[in-house]
N, C-alpha and C. Protein backbone atom coordinates (compact mmCIF):
# COMPACT_ATOMS: atom_id res chain seq x y z
N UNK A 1 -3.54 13.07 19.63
CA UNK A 1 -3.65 11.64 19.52
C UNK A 1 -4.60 11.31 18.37
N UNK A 2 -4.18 10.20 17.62
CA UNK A 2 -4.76 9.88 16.09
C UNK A 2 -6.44 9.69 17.40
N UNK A 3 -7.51 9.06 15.83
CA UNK A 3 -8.49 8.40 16.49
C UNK A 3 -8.00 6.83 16.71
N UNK A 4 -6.98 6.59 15.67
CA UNK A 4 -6.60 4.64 15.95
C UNK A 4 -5.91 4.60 17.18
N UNK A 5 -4.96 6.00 17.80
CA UNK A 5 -4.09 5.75 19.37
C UNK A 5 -5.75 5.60 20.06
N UNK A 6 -6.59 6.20 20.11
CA UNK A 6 -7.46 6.62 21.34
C UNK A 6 -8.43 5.31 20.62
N UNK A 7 -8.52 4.45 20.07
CA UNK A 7 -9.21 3.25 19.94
C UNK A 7 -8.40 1.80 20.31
N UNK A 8 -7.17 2.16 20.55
CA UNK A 8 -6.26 1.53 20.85
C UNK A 8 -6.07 1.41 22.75
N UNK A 9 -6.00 2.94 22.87
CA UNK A 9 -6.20 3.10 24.65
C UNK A 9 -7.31 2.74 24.81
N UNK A 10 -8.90 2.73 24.36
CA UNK A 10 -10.07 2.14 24.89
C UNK A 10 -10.05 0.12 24.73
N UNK A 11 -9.62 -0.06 23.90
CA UNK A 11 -9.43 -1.22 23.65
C UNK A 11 -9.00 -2.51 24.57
N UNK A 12 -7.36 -1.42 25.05
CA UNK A 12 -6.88 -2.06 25.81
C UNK A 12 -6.61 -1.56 27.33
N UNK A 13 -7.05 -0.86 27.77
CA UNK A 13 -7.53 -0.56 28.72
C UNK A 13 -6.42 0.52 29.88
N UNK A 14 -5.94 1.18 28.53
CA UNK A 14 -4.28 2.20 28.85
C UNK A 14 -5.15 3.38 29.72
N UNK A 15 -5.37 3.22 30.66
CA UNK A 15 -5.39 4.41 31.90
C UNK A 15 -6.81 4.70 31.57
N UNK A 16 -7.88 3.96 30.77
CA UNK A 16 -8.89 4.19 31.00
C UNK A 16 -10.00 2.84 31.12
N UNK A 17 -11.07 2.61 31.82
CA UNK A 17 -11.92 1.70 31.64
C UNK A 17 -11.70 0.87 30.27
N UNK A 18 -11.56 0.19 30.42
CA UNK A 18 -11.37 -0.72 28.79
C UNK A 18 -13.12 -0.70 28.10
N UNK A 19 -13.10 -0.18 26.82
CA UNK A 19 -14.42 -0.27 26.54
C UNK A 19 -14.34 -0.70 24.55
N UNK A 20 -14.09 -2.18 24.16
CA UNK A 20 -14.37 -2.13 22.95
C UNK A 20 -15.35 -1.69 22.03
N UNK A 21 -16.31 -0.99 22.53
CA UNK A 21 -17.32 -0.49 21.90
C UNK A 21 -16.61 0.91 21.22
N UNK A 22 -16.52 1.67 22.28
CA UNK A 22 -15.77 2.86 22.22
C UNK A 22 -14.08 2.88 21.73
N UNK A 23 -13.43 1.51 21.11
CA UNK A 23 -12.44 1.23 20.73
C UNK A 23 -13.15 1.17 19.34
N UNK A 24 -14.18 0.68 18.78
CA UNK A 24 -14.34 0.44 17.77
C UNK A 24 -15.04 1.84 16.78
N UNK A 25 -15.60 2.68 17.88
CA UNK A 25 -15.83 4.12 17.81
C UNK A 25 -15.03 4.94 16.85
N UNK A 26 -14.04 4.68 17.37
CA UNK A 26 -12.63 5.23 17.19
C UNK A 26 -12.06 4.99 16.12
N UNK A 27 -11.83 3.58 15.98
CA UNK A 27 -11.18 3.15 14.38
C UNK A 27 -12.36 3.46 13.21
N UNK A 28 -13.17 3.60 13.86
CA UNK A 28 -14.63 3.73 12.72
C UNK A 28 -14.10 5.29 12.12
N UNK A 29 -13.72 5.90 13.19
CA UNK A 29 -13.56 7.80 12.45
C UNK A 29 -12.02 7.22 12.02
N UNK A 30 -11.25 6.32 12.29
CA UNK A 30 -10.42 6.51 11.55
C UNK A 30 -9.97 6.11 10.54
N UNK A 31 -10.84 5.15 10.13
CA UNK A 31 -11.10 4.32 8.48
C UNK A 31 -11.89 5.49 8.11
N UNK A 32 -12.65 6.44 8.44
CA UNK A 32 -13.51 7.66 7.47
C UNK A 32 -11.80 8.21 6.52
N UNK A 33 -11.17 8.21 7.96
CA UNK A 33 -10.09 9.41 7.43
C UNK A 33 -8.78 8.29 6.15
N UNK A 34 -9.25 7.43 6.22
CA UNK A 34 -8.39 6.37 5.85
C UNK A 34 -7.17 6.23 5.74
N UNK A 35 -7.07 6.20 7.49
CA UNK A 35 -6.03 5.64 8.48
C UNK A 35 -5.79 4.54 8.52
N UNK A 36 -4.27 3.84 8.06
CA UNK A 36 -3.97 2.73 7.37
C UNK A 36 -4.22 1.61 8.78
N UNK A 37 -3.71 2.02 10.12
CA UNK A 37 -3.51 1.39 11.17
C UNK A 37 -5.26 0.95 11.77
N UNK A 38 -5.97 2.23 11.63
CA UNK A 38 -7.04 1.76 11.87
C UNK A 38 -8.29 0.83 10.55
N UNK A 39 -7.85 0.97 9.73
CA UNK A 39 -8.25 0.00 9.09
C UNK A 39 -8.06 -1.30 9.41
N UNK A 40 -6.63 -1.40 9.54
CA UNK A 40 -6.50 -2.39 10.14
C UNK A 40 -7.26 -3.04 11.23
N UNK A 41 -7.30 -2.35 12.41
CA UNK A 41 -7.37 -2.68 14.02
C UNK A 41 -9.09 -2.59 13.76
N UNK A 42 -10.09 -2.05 12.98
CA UNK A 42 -11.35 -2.46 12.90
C UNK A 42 -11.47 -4.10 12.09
N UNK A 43 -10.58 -3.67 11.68
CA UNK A 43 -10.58 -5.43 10.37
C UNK A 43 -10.42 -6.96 11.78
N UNK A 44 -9.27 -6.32 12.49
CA UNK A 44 -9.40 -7.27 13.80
C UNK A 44 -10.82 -7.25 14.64
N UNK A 45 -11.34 -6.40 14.70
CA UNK A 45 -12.43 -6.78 15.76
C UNK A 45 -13.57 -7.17 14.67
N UNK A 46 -13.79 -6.75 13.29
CA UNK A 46 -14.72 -7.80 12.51
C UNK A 46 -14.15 -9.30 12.53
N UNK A 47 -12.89 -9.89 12.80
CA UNK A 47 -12.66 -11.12 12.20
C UNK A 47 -12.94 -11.73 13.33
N UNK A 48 -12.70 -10.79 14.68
CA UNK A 48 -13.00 -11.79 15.98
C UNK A 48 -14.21 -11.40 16.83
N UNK A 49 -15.35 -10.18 15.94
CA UNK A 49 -16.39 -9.99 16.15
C UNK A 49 -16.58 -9.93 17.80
N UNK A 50 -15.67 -8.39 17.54
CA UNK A 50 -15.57 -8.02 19.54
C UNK A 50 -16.37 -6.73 19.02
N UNK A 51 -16.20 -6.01 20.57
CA UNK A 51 -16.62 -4.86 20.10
C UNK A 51 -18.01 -4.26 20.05
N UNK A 52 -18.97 -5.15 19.66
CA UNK A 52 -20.12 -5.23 19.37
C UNK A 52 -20.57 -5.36 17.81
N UNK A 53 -19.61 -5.57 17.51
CA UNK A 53 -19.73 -6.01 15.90
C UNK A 53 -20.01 -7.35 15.63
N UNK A 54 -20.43 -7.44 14.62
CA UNK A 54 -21.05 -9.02 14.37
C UNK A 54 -19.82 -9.79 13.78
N UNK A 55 -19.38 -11.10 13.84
CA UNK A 55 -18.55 -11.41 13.37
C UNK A 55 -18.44 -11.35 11.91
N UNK A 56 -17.82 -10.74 11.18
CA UNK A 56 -18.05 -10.74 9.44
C UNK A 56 -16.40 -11.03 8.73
N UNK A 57 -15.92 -12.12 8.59
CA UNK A 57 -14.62 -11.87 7.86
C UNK A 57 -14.98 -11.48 6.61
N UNK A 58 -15.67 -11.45 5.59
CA UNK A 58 -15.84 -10.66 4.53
C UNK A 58 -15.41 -9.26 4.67
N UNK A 59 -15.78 -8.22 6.12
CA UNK A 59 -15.87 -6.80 6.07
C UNK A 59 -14.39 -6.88 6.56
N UNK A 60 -13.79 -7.96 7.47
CA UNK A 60 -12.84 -7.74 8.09
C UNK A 60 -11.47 -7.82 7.13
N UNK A 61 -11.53 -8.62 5.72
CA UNK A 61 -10.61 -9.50 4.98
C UNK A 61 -10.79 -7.82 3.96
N UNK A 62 -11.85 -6.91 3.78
CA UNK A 62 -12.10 -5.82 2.46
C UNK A 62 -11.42 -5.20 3.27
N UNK A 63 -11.28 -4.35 4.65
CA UNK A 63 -10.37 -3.50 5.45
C UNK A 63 -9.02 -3.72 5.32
N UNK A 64 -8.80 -4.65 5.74
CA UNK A 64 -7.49 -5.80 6.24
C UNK A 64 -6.90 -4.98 4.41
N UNK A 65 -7.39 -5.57 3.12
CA UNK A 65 -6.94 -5.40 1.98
C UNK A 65 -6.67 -3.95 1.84
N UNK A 66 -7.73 -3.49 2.27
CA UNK A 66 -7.69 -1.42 2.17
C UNK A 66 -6.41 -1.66 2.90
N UNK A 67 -6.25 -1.40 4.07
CA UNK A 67 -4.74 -1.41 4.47
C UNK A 67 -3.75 -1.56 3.69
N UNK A 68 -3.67 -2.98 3.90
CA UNK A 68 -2.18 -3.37 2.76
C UNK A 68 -2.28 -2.04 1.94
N UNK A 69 -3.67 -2.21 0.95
CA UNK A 69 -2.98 -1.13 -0.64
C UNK A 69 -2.38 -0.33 -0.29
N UNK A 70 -2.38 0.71 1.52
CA UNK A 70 -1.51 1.85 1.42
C UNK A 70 -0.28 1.13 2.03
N UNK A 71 0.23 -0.13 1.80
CA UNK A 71 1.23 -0.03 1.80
C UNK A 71 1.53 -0.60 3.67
N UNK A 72 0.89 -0.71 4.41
CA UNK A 72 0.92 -0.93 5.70
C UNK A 72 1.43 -2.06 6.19
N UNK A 73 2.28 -2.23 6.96
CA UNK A 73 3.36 -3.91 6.49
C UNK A 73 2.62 -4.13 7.51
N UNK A 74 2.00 -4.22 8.68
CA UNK A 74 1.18 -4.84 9.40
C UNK A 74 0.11 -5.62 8.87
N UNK A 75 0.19 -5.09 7.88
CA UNK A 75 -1.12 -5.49 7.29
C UNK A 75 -1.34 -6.42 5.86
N UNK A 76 -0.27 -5.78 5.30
CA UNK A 76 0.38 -7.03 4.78
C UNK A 76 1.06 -8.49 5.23
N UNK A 77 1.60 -8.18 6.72
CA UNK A 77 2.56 -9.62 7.01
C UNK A 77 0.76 -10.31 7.36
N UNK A 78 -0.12 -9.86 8.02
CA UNK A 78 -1.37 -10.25 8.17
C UNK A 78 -1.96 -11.41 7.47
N UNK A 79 -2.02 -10.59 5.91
CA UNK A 79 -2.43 -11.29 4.49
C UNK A 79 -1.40 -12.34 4.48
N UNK A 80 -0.35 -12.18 4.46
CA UNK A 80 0.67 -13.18 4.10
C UNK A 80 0.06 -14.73 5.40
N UNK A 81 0.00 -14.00 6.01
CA UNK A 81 -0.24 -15.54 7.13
C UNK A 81 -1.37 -15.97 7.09
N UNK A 82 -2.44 -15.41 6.58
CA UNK A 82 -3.56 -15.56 6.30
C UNK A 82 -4.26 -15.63 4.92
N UNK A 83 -3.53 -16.30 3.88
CA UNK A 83 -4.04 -16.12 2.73
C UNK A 83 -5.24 -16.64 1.61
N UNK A 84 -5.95 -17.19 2.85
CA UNK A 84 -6.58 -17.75 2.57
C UNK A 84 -8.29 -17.29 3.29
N UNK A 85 -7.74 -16.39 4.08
CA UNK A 85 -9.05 -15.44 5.04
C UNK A 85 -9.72 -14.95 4.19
């Protein structure tokens, strides 16, 4: 399992205690590895400042962009609806 599946199961609470801290754990090692999905899914919990992260759309809108560049249509249709984030 990537680190973005197992930040994804803590997140949302797939057969284990739901813990966004330890969801955000997770996407953190997987933006090291620069994992397009978890770039993403940390860029969500900066914009809605869960997690224990402070709310920052600046850090959340620079991820969100890392994404797209590889190309990640999640992450692009994102930008598109949001172009102004």
């Amino acid at each position: 399992m990537s680190q973005s599946a197992a930040g994804v199961v803590y997140e949302n609470g797939n057969g284990v205690a739901k813990d966004e801290q330890k969801a955000v754990a997770y996407y953190k090692l997987a933006v090291k590895r620069g994992n397009a999905d978890g770039q993403l899914r940390l860029a969500h919990m900066y914009l809605e400042g869960r997690g224990g992260l402070p709310l920052d759309p600046k850090e959340g809108r620079r991820l969100m962009d890392l994404s797209a560049s590889q190309g990640y249509q999640p992450a692009k249709d994102w930008i598109a609806a949001h172009p102004n984030s």
